[in-house]
PDB file of N, CA and C in Angstrom:
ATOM      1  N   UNK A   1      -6.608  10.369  17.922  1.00  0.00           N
ATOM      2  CA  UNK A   1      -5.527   9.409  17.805  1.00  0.00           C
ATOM      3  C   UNK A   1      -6.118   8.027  17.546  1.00  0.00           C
ATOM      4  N   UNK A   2      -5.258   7.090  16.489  1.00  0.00           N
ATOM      5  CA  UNK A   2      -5.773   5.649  16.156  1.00  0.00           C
ATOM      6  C   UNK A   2      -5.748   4.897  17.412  1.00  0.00           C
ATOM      7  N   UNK A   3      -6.758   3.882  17.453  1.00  0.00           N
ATOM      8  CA  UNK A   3      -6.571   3.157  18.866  1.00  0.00           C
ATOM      9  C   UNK A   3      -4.942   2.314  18.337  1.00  0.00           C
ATOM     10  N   UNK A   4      -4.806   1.565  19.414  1.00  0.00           N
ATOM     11  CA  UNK A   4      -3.661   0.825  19.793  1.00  0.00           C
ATOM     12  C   UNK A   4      -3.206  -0.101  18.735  1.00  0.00           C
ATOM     13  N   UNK A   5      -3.864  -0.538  18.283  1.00  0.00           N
ATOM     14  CA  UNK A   5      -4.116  -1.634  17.169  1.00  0.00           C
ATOM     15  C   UNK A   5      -4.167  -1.311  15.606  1.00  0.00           C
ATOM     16  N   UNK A   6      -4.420  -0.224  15.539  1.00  0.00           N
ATOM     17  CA  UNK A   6      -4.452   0.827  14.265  1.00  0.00           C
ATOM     18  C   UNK A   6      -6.070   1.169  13.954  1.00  0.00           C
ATOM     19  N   UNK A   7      -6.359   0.476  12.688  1.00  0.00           N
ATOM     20  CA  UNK A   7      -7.960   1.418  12.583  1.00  0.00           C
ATOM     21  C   UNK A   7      -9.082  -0.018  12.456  1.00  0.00           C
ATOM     22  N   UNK A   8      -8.946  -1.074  13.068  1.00  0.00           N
ATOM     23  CA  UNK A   8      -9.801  -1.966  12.865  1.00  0.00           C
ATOM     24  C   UNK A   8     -11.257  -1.684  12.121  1.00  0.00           C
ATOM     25  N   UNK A   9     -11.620  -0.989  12.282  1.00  0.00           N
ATOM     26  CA  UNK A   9     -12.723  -0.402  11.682  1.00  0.00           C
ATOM     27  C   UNK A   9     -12.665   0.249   9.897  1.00  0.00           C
ATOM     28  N   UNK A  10     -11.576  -0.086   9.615  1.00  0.00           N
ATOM     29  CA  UNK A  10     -11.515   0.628   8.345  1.00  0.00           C
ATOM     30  C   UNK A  10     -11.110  -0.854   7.511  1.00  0.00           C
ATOM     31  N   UNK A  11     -11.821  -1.011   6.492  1.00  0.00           N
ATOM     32  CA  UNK A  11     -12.056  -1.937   5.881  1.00  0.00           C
ATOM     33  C   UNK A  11     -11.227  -2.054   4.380  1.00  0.00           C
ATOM     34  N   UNK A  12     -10.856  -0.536   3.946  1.00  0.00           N
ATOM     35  CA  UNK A  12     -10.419  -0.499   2.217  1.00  0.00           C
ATOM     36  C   UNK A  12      -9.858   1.500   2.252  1.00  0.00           C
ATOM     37  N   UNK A  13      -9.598   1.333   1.171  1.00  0.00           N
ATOM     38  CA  UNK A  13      -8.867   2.916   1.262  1.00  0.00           C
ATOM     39  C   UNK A  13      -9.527   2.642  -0.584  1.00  0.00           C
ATOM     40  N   UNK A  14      -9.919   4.376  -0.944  1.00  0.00           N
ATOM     41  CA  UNK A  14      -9.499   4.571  -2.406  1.00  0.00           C
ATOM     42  C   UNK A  14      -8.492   5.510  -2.425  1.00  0.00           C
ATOM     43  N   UNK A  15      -7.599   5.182  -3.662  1.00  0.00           N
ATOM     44  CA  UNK A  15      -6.359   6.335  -2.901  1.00  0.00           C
ATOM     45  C   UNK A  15      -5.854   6.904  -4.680  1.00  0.00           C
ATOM     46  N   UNK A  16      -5.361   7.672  -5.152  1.00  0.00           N
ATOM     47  CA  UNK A  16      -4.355   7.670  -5.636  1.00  0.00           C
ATOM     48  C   UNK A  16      -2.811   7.231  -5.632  1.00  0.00           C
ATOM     49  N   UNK A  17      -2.461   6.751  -6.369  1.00  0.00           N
ATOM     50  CA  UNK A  17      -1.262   5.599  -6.646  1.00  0.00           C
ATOM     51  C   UNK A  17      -0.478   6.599  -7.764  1.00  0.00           C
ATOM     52  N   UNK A  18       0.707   7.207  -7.580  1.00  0.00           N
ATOM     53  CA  UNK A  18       1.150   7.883  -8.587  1.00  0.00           C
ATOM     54  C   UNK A  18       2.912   7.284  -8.286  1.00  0.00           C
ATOM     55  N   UNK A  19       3.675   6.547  -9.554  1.00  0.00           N
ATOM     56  CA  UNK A  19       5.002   6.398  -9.636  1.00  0.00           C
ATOM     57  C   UNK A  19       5.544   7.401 -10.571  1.00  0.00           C
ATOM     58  N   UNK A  20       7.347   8.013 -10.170  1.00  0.00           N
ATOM     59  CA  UNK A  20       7.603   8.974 -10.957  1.00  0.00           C
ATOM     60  C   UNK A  20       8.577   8.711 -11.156  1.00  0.00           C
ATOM     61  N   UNK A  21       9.558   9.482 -12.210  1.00  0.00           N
ATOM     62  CA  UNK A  21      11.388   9.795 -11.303  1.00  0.00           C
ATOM     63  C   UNK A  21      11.774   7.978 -11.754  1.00  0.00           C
ATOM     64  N   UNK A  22      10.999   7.187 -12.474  1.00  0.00           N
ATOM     65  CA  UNK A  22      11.323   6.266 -12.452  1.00  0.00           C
ATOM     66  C   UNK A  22      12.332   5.673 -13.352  1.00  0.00           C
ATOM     67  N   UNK A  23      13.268   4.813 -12.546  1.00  0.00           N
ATOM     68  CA  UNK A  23      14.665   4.617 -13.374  1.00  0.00           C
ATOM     69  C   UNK A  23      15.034   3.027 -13.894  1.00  0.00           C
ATOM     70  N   UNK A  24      13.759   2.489 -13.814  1.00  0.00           N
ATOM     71  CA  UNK A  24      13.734   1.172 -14.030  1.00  0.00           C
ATOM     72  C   UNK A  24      12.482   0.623 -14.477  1.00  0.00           C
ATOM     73  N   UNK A  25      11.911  -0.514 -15.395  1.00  0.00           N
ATOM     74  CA  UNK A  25      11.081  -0.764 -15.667  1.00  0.00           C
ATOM     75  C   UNK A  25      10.279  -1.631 -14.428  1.00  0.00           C
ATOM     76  N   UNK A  26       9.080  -1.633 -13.909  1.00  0.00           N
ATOM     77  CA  UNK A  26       8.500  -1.940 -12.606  1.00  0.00           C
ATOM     78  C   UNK A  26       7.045  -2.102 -12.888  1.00  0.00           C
ATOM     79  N   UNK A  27       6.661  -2.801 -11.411  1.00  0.00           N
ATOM     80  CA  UNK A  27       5.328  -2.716 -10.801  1.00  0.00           C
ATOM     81  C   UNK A  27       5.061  -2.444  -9.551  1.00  0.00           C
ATOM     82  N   UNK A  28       3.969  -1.799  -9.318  1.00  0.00           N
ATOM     83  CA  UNK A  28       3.432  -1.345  -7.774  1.00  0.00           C
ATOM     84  C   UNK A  28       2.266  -2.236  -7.371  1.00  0.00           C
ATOM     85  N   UNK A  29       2.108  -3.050  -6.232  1.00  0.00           N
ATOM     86  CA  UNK A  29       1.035  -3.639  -6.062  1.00  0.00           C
ATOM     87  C   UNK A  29       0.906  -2.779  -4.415  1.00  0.00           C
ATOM     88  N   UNK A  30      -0.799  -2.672  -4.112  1.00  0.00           N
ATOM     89  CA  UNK A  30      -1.202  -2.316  -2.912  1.00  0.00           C
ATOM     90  C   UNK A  30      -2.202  -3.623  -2.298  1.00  0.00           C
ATOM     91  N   UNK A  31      -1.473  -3.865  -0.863  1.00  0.00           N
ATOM     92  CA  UNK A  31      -2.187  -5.072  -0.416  1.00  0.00           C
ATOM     93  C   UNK A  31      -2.531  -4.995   0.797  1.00  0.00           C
ATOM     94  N   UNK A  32      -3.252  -5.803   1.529  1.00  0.00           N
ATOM     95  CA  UNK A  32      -3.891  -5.653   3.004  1.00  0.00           C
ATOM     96  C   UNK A  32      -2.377  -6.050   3.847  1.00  0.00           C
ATOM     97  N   UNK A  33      -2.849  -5.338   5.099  1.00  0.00           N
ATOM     98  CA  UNK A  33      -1.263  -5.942   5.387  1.00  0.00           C
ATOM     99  C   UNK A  33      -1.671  -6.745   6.814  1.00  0.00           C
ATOM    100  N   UNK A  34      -0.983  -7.975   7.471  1.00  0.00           N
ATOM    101  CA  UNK A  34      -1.414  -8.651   8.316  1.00  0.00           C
ATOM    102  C   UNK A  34      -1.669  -8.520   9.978  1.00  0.00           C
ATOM    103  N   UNK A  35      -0.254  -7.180   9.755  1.00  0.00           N
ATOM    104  CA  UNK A  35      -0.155  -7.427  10.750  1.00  0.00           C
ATOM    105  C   UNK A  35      -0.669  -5.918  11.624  1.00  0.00           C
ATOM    106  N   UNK A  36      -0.397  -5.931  12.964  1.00  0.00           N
ATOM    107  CA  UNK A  36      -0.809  -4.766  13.755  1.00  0.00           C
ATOM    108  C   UNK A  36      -0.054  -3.270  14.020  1.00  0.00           C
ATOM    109  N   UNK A  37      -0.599  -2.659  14.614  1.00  0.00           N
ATOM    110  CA  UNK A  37       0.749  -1.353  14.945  1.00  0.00           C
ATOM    111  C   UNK A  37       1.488  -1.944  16.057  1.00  0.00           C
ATOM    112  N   UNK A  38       0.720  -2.605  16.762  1.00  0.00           N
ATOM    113  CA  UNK A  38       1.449  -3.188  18.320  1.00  0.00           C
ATOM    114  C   UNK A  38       2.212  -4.189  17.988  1.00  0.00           C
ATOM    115  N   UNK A  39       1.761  -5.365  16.331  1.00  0.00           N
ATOM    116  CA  UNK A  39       2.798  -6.100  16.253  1.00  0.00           C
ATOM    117  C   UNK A  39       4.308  -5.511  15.815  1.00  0.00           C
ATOM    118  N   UNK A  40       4.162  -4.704  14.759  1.00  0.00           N
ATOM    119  CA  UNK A  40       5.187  -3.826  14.191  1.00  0.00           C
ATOM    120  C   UNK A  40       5.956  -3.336  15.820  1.00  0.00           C
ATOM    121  N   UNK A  41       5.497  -2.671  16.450  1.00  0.00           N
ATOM    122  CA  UNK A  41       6.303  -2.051  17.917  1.00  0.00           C
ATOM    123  C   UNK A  41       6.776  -2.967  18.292  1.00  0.00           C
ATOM    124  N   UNK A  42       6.284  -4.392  18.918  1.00  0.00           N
ATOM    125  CA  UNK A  42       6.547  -5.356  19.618  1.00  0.00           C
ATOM    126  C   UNK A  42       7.591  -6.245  19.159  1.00  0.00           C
ATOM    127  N   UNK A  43       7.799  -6.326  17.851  1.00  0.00           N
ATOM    128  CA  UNK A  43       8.864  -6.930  16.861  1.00  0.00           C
ATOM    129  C   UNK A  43       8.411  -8.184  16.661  1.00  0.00           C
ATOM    130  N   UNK A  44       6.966  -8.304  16.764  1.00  0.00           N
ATOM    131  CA  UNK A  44       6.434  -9.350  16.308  1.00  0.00           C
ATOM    132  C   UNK A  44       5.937 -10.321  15.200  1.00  0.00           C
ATOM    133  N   UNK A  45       5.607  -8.981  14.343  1.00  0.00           N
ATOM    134  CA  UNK A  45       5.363  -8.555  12.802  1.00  0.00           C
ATOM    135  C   UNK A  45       5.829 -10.108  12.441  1.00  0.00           C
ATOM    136  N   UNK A  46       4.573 -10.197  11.202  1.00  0.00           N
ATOM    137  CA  UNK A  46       5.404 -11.903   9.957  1.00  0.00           C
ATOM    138  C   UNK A  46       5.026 -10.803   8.674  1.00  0.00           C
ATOM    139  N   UNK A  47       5.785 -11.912   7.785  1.00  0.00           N
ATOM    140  CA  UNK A  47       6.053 -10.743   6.867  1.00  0.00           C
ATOM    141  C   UNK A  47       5.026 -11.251   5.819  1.00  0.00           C
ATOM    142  N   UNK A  48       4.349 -10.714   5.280  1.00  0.00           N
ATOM    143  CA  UNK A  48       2.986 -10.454   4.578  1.00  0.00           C
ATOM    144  C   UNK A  48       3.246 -11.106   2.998  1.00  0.00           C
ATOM    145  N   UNK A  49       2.338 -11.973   2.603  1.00  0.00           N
ATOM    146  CA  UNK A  49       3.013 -12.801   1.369  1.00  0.00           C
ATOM    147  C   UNK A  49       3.057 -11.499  -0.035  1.00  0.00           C
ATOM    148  N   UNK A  50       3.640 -12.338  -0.623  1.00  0.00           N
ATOM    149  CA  UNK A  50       4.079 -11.058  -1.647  1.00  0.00           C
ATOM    150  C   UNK A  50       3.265 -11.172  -3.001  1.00  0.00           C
ATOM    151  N   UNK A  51       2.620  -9.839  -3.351  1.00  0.00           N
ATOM    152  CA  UNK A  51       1.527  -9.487  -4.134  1.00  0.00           C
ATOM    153  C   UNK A  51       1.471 -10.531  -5.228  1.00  0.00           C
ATOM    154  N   UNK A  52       0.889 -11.079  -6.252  1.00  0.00           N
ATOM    155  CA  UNK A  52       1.089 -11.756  -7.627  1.00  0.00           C
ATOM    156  C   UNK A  52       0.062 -11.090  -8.407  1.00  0.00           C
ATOM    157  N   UNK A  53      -0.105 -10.311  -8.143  1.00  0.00           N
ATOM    158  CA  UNK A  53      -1.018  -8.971  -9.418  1.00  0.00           C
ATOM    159  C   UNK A  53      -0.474  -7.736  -8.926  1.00  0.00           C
ATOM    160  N   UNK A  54      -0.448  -6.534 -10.072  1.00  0.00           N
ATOM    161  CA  UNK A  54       0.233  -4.954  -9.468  1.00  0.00           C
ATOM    162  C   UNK A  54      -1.022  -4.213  -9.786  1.00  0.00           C
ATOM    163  N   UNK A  55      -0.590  -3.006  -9.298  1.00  0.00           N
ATOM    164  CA  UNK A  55      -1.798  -2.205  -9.324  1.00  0.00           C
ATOM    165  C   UNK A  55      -1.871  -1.334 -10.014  1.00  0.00           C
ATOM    166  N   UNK A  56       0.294  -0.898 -10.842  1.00  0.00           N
ATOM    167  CA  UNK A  56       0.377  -0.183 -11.829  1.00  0.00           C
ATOM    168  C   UNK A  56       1.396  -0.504 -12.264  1.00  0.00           C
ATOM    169  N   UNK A  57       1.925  -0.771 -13.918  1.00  0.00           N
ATOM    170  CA  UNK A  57       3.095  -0.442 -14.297  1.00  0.00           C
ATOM    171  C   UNK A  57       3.798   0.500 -14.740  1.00  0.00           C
ATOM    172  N   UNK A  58       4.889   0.696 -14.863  1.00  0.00           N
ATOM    173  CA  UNK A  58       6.086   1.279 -15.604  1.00  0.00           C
ATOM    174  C   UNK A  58       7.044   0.881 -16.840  1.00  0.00           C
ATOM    175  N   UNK A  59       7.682   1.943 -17.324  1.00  0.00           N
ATOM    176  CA  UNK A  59       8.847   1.636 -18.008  1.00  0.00           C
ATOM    177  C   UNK A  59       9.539   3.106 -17.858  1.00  0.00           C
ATOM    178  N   UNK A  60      10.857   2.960 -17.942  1.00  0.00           N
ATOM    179  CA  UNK A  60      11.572   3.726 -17.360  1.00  0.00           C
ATOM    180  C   UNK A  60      11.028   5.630 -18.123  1.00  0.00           C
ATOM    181  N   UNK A  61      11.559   6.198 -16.933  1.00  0.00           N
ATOM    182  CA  UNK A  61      11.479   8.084 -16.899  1.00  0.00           C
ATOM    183  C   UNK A  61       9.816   8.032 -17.080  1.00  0.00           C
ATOM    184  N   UNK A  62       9.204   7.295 -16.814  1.00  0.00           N
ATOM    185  CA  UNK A  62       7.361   7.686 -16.688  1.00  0.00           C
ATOM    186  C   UNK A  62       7.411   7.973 -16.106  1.00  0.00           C
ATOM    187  N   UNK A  63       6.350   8.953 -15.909  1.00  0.00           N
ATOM    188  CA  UNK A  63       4.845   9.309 -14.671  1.00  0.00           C
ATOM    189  C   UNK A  63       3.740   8.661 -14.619  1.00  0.00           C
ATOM    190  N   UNK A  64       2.967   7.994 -13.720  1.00  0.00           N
ATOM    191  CA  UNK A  64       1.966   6.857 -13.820  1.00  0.00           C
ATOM    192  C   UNK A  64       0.914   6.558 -12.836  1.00  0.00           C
ATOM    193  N   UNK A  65      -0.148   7.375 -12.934  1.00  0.00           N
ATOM    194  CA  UNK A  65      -1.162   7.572 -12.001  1.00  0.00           C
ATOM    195  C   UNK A  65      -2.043   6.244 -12.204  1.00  0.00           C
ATOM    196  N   UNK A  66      -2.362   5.517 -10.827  1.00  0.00           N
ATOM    197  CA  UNK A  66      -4.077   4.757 -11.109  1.00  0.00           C
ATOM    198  C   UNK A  66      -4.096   4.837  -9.630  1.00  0.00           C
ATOM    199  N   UNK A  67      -5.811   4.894 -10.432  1.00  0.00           N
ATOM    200  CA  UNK A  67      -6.748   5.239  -8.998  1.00  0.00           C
ATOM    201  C   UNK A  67      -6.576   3.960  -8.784  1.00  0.00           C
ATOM    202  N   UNK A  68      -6.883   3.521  -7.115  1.00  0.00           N
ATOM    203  CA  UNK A  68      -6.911   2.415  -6.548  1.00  0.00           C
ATOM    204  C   UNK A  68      -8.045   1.982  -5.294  1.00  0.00           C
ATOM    205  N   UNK A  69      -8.741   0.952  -5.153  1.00  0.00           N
ATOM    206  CA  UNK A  69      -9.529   0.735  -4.301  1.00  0.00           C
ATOM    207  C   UNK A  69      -8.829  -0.511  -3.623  1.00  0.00           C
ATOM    208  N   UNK A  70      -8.375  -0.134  -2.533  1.00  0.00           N
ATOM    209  CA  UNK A  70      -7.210  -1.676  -1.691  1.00  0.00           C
ATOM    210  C   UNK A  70      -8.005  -1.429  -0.533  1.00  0.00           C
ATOM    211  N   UNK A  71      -7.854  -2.692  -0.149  1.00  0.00           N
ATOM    212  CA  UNK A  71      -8.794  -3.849   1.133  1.00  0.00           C
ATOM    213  C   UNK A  71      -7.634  -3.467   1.738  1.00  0.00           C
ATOM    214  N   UNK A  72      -7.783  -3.354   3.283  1.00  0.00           N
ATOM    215  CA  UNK A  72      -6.304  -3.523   4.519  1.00  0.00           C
ATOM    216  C   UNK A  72      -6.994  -4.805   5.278  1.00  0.00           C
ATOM    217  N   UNK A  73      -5.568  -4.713   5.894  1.00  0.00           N
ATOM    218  CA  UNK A  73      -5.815  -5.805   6.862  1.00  0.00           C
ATOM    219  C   UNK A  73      -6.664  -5.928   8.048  1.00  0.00           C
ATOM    220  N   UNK A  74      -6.618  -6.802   9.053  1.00  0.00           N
ATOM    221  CA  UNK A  74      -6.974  -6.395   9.966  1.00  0.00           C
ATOM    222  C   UNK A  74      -7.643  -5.165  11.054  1.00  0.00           C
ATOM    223  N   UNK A  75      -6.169  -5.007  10.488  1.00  0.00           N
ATOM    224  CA  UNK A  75      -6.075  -3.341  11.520  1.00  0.00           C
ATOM    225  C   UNK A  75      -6.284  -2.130  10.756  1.00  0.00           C
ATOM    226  N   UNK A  76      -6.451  -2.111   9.511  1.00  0.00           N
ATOM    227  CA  UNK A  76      -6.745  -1.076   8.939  1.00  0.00           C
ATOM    228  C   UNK A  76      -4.848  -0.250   8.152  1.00  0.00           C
ATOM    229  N   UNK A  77      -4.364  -1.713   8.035  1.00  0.00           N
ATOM    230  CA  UNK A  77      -3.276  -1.305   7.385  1.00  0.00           C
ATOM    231  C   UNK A  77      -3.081  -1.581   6.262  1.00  0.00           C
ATOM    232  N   UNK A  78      -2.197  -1.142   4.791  1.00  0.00           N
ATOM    233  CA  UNK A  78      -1.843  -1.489   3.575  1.00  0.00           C
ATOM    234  C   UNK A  78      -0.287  -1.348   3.588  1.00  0.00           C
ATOM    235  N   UNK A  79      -0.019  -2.440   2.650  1.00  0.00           N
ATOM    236  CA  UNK A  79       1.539  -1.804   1.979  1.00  0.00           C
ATOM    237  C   UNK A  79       1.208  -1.762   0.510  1.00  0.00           C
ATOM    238  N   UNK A  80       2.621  -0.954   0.002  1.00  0.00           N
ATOM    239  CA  UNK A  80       3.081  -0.582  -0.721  1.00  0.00           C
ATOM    240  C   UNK A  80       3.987  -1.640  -1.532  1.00  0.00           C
ATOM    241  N   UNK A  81       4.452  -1.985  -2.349  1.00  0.00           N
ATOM    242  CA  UNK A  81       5.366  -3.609  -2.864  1.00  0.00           C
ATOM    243  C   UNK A  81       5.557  -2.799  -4.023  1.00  0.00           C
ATOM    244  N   UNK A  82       6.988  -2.254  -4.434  1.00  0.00           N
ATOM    245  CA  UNK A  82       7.765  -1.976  -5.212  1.00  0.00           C
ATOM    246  C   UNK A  82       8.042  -3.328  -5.860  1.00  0.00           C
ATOM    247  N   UNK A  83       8.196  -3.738  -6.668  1.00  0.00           N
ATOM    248  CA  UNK A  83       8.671  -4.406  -7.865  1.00  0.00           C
ATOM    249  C   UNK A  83       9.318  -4.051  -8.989  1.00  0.00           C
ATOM    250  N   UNK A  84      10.771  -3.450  -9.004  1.00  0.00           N
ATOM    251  CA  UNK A  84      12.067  -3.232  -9.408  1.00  0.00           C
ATOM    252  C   UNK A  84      12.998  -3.046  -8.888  1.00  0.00           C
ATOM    253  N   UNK A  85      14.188  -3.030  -9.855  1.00  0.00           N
ATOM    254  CA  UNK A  85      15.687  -2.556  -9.501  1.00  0.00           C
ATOM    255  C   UNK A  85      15.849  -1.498  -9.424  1.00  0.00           C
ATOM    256  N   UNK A  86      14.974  -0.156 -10.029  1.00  0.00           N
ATOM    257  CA  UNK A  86      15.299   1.543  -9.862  1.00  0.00           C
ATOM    258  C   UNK A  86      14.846   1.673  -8.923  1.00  0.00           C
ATOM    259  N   UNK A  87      15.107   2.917  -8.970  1.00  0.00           N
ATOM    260  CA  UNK A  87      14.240   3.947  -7.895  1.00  0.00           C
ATOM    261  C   UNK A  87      12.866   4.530  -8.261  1.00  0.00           C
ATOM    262  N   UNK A  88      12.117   4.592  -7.544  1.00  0.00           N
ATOM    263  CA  UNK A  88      10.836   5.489  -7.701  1.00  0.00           C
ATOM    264  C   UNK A  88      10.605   6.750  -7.101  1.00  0.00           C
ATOM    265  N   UNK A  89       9.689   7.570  -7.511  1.00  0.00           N
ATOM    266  CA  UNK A  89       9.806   8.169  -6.152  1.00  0.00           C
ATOM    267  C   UNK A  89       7.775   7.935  -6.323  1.00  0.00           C
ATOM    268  N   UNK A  90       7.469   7.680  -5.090  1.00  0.00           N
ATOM    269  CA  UNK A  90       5.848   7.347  -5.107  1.00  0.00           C
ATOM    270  C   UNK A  90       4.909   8.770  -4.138  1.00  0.00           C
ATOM    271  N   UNK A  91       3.936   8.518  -4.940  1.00  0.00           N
ATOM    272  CA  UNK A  91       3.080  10.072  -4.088  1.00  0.00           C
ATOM    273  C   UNK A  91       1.653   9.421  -4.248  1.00  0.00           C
ATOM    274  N   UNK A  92       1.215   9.239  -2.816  1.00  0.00           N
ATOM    275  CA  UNK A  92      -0.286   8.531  -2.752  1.00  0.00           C
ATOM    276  C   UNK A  92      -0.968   9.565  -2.443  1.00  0.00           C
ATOM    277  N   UNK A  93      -2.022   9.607  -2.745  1.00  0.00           N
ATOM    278  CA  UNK A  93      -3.523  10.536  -2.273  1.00  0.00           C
ATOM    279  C   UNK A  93      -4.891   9.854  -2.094  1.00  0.00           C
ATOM    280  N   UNK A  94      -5.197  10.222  -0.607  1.00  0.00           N
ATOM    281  CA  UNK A  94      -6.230   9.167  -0.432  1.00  0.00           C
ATOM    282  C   UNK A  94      -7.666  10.013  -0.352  1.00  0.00           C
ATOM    283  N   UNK A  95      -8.479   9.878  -1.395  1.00  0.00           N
ATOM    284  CA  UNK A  95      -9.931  10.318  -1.500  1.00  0.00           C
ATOM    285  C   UNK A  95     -10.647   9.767  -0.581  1.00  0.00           C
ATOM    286  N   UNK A  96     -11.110   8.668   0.219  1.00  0.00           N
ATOM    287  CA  UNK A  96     -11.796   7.912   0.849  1.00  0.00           C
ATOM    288  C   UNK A  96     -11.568   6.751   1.494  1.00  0.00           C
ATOM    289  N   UNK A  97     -12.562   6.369   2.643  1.00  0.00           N
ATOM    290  CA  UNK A  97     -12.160   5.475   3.594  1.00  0.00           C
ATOM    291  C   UNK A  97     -13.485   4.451   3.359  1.00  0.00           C
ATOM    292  N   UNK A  98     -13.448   3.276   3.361  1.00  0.00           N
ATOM    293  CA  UNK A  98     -14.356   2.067   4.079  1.00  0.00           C
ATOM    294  C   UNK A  98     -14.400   1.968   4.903  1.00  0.00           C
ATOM    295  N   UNK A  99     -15.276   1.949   5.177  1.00  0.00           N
ATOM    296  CA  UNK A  99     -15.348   1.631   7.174  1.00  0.00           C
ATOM    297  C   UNK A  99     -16.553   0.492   7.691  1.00  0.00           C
ATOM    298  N   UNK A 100     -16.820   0.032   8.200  1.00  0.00           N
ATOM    299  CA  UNK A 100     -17.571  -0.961   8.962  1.00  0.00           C
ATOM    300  C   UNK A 100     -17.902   0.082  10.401  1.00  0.00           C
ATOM    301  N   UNK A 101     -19.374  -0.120  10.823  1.00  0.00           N
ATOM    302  CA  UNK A 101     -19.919   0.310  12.318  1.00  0.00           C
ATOM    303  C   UNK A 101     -19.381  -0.755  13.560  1.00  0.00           C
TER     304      UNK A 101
END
């Protein structure tokens, strides 16, 4: 089980990034995220500034894979930042972890 805080020790993820099903022209950005698992529980959470580069685009009814190498935060967290009006439907796969001793 992750400690309390999430994975402090994990520094970056490489992941697969795949958008589908998509009904709108868009972008996906993956970013470190600020805050903790205990802040998220606690309702403490601030809300994490919003991406100004993506990590993949779209145009509508694609499929759209990129590999990705994203930094987390603190705690060893990332989000996800949809950038459109459709729907997506998103499917990540994560090959590997960064980690720090």
């Amino acid at each position: 089980m992750p400690p309390a805080d999430g994975l402090p020790h994990t520094k970056g993820y490489v992941l697969n990034s795949t958008v589908t099903n998509t009904k709108d022209i868009g972008y996906l950005a993956v970013t470190p995220d600020p805050n903790s698992l205990s802040d998220y529980d606690n309702g403490t959470e601030i809300w994490p500034p919003t991406p100004t580069s993506s990590t993949l685009n779209w145009t509508v009814n694609k499929t759209v894979p990129n590999l990705v190498q994203a930094a987390s935060g603190p705690s060893g967290i990332i989000d996800f930042w949809k950038q459109s009006d459709g729907n997506i439907d998103l499917i990540v796969d994560i090959f590997g972890v960064y980690q720090d001793n």
